[in-house]
C-alpha atoms as a PDB file:
ATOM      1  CA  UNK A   1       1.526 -61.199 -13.114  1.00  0.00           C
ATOM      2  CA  UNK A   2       2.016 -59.678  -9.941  1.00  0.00           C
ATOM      3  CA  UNK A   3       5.523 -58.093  -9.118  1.00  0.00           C
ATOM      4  CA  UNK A   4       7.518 -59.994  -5.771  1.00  0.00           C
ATOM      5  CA  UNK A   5       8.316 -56.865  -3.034  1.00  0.00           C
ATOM      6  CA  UNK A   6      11.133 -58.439  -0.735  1.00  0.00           C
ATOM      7  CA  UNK A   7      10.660 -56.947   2.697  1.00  0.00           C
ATOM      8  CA  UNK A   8      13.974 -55.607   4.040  1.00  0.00           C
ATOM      9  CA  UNK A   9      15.613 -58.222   6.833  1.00  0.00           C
ATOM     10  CA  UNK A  10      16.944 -57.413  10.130  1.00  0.00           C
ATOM     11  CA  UNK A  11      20.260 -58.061   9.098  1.00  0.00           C
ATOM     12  CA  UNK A  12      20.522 -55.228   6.424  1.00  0.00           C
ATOM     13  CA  UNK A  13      23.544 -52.925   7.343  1.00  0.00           C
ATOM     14  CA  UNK A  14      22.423 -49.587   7.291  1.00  0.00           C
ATOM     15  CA  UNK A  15      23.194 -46.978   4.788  1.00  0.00           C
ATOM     16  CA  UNK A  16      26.964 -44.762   5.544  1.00  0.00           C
ATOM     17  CA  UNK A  17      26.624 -41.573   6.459  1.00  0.00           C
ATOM     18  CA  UNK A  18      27.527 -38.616   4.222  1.00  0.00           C
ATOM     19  CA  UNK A  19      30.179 -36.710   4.784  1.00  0.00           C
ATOM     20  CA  UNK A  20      30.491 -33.009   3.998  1.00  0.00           C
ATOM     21  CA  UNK A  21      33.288 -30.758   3.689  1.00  0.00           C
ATOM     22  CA  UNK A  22      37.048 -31.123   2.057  1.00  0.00           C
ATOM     23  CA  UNK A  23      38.533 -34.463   1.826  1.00  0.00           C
ATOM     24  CA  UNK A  24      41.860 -35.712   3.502  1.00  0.00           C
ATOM     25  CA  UNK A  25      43.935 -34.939   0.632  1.00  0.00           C
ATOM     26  CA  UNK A  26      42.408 -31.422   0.896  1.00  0.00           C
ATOM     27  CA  UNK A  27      43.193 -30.653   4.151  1.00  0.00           C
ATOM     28  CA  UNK A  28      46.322 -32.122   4.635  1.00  0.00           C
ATOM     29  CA  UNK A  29      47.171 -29.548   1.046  1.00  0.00           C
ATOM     30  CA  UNK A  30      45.575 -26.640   3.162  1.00  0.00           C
ATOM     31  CA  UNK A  31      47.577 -27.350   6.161  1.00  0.00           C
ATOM     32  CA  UNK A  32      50.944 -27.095   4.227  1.00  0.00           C
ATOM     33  CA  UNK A  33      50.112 -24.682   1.508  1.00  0.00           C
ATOM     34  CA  UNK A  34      48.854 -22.164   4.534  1.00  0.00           C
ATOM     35  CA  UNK A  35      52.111 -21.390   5.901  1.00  0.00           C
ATOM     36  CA  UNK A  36      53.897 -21.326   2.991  1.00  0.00           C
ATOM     37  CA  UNK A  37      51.865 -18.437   1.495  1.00  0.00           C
ATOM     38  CA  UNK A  38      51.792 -16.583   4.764  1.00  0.00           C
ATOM     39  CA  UNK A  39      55.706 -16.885   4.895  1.00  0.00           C
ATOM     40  CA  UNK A  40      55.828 -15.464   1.422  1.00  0.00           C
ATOM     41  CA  UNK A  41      53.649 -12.414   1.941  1.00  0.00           C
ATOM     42  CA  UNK A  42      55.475 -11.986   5.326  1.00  0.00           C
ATOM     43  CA  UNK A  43      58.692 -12.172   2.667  1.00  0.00           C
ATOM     44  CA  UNK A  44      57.648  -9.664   0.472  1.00  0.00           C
ATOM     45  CA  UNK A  45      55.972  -6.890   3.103  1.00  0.00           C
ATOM     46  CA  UNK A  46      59.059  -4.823   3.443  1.00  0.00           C
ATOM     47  CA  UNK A  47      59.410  -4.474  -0.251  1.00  0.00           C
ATOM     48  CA  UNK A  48      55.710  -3.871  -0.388  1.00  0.00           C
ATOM     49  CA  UNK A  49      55.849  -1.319   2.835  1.00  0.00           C
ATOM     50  CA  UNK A  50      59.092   0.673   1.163  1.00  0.00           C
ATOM     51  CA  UNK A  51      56.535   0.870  -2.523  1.00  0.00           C
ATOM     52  CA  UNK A  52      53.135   1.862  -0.205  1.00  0.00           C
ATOM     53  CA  UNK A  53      54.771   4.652   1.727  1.00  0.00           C
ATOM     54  CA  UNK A  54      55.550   6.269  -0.860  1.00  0.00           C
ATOM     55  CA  UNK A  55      51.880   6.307  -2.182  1.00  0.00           C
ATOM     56  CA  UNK A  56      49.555   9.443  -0.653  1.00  0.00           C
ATOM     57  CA  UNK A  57      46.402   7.528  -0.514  1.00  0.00           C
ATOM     58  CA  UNK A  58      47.507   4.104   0.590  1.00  0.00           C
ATOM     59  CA  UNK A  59      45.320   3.000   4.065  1.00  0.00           C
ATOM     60  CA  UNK A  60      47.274   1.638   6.989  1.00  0.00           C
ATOM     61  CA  UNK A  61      50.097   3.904   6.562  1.00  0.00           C
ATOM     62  CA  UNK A  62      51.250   3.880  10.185  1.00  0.00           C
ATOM     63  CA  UNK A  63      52.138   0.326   9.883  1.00  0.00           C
ATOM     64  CA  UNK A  64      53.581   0.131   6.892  1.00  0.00           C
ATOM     65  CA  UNK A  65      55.903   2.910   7.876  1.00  0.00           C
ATOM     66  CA  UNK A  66      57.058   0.885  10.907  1.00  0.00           C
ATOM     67  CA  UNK A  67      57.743  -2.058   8.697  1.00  0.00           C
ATOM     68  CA  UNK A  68      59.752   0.104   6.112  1.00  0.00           C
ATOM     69  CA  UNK A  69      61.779   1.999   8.459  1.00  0.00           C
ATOM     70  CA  UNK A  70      63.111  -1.599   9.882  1.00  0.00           C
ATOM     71  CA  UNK A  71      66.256  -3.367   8.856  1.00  0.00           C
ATOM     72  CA  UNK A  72      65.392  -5.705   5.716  1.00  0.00           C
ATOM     73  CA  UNK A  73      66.776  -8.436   7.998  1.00  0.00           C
ATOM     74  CA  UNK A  74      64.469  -7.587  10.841  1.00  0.00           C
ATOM     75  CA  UNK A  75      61.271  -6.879   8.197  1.00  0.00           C
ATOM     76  CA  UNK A  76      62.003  -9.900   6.944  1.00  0.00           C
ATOM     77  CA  UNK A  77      62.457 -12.391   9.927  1.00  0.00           C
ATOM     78  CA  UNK A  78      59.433 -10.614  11.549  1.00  0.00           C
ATOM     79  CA  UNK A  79      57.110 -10.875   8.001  1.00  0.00           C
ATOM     80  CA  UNK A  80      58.004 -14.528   7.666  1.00  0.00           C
ATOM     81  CA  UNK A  81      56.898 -15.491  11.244  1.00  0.00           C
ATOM     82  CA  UNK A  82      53.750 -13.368  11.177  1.00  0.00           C
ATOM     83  CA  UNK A  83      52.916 -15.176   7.724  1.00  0.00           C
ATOM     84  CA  UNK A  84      53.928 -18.421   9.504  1.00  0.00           C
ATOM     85  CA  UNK A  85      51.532 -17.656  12.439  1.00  0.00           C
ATOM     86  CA  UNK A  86      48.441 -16.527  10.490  1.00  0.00           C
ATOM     87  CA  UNK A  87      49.130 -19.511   7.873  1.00  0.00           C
ATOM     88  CA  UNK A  88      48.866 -22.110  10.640  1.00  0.00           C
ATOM     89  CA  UNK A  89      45.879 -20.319  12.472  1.00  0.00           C
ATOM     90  CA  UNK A  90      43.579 -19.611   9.504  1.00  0.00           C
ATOM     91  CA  UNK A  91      42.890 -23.585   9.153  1.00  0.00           C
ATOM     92  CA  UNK A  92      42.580 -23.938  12.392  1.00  0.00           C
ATOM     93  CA  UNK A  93      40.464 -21.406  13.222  1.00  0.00           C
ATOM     94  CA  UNK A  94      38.009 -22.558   9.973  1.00  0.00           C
ATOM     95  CA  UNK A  95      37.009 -25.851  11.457  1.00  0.00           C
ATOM     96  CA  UNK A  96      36.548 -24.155  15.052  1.00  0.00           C
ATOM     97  CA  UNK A  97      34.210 -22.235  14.119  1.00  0.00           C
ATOM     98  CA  UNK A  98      32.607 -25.065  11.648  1.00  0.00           C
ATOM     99  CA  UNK A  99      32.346 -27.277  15.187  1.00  0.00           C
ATOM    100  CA  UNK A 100      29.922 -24.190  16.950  1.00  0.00           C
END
């Protein structure tokens, strides 16, 4: 017996496209969980700049010096809005460059 091939009609919708990359859900986690890492490095630099200063070999010991010789108040105010800064630019600048 001969098989029955059903020629596909007009009216067929055509197939979805596929969609690389994160999800929503992923994103939307990326987007909050940025900052709030970057605000907890920027939290615990000074502490981090006070330990590394005192270490011969550490690299970027200009820096760190500048952030251990400030008030912990200041450190801390200025490592929390750097880590806020980077946190919310690192996503963004990830699906700029995706876009090129």
């Amino acid at each position: 017996m001969a098989s029955l091939v059903i020629p596909p009609t007009a009216n067929a919708a055509p197939p979805e496209p596929v969609r690389l990359g994160p999800s929503t859900g992923d994103l939307v986690l990326l987007l909050l969980l940025a900052p709030v890492v970057g605000m907890a490095a920027g939290l615990a630099l000074p502490w981090v700049a006070v330990w590394v200063e005192n270490l011969p070999w550490a690299p970027f010991q200009g820096p760190l010096e500048l952030v251990a010789s400030m008030t912990w108040e200041r450190a801390t105010v200025a490592g929390c809005g750097a880590g806020l800064m980077l946190g919310v630019a690192s996503p963004w600048s990830r699906s700029a460059t995706r876009r090129m």
